[in-house]
Protein backbone atom coordinates (compact mmCIF):
# COMPACT_ATOMS: atom_id res chain seq x y z
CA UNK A 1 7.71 -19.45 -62.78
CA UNK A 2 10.78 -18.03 -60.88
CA UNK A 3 12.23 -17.62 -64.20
CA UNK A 4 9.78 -15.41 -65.45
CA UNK A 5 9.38 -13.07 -62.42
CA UNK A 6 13.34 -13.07 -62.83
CA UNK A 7 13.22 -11.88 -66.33
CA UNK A 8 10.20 -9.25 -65.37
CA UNK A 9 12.11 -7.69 -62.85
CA UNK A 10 15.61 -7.58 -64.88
CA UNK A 11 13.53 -5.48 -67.95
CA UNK A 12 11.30 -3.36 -65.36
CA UNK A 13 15.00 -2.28 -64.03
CA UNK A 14 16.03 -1.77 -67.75
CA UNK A 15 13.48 0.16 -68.42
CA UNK A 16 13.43 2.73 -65.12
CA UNK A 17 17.04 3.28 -65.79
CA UNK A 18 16.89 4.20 -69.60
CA UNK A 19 13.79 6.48 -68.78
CA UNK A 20 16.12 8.39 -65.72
CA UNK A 21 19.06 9.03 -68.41
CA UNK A 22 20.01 12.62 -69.21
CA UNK A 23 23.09 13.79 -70.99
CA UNK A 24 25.31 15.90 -69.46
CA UNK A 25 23.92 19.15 -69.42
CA UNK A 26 20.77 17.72 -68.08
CA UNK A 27 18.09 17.26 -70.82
CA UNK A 28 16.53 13.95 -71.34
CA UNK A 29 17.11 12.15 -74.95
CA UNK A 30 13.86 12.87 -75.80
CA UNK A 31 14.20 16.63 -75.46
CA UNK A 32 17.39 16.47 -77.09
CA UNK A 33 15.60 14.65 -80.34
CA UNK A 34 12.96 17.92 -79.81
CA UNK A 35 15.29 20.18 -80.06
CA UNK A 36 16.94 18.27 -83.68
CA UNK A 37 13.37 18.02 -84.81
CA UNK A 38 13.00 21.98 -84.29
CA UNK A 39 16.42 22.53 -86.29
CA UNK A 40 15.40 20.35 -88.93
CA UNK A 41 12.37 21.99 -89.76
CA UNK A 42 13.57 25.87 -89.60
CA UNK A 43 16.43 24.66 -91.70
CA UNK A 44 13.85 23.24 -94.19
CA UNK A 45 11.92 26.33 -93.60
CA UNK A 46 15.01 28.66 -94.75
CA UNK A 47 15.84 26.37 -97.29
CA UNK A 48 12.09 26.56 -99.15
CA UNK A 49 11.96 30.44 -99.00
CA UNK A 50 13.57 31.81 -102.47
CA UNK A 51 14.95 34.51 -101.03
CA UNK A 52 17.43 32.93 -98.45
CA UNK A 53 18.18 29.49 -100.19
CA UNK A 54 21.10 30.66 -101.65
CA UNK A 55 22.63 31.61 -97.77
CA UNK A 56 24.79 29.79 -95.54
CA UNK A 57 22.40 30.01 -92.19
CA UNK A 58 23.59 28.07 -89.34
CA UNK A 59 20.69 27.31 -86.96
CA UNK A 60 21.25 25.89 -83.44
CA UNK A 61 18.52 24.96 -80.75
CA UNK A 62 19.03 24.64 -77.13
CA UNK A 63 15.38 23.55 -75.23
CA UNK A 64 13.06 24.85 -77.73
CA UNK A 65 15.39 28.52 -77.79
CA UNK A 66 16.68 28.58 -82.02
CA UNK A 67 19.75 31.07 -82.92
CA UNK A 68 20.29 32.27 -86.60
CA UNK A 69 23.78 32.64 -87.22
CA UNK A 70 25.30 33.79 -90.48
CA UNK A 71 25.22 36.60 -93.13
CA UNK A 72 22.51 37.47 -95.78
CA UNK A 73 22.01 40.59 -98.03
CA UNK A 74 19.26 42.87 -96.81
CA UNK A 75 17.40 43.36 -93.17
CA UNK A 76 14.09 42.20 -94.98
CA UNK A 77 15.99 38.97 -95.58
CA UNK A 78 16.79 38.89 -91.77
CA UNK A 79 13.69 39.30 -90.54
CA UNK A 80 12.41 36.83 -93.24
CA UNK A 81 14.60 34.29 -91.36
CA UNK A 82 13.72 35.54 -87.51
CA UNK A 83 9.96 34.95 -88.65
CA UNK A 84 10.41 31.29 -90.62
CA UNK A 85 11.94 29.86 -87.28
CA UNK A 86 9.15 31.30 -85.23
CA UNK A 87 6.54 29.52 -87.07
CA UNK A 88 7.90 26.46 -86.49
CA UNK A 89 6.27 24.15 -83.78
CA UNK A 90 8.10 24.24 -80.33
CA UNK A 91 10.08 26.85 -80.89
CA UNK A 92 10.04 28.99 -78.16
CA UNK A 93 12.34 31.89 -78.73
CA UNK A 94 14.61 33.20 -82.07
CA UNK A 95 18.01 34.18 -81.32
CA UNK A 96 18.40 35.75 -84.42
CA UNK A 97 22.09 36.90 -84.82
CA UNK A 98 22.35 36.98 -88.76
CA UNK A 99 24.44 39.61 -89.91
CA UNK A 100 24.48 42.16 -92.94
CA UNK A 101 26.90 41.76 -95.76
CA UNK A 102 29.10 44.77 -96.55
């Protein structure tokens, strides 16, 4: 009986200090996995849409906030982009820093 209050006790510890980690800046691994979700999907997003699948579009997200780096063609393309990472579930802002080709 000792044994298994022994081995109760040694996972309830396990478990409250895997549920209190954060990385360094702060977020919890399961907002980090949010945020690579979020990227995931715009990327997929861009990818699908004719018009920009031929672009190198970096996307980052930091806590639900995606930015659009990168250069496409027109500002109709641009805004394309801005408004496929919008649409995307959790995102919460678009940084959207894509640049015009000369």
């Amino acid at each position: 009986m000792k044994m298994k209050y022994a081995v109760h006790m040694v996972l309830l510890l396990i478990l409250v200090l895997f549920s209190a980690c954060q990385t360094p800046a702060g977020r919890t691994a399961g907002r980090v996995v949010d945020d690579s979700t979020i990227t995931t999907k715009v990327k997929a997003k861009l990818f699908d849409a004719d018009s920009l699948s031929g672009f190198a579009i970096s996307v980052d997200t930091f806590e639900g906030e995606v930015t659009l780096t990168g250069a496409v063609e027109t500002s109709e393309q641009r805004e394309l982009a801005g408004e496929l990472a919008r649409s995307v579930y959790g995102v919460k802002g678009v940084n959207n820093l894509l640049k015009l080709k000369d």
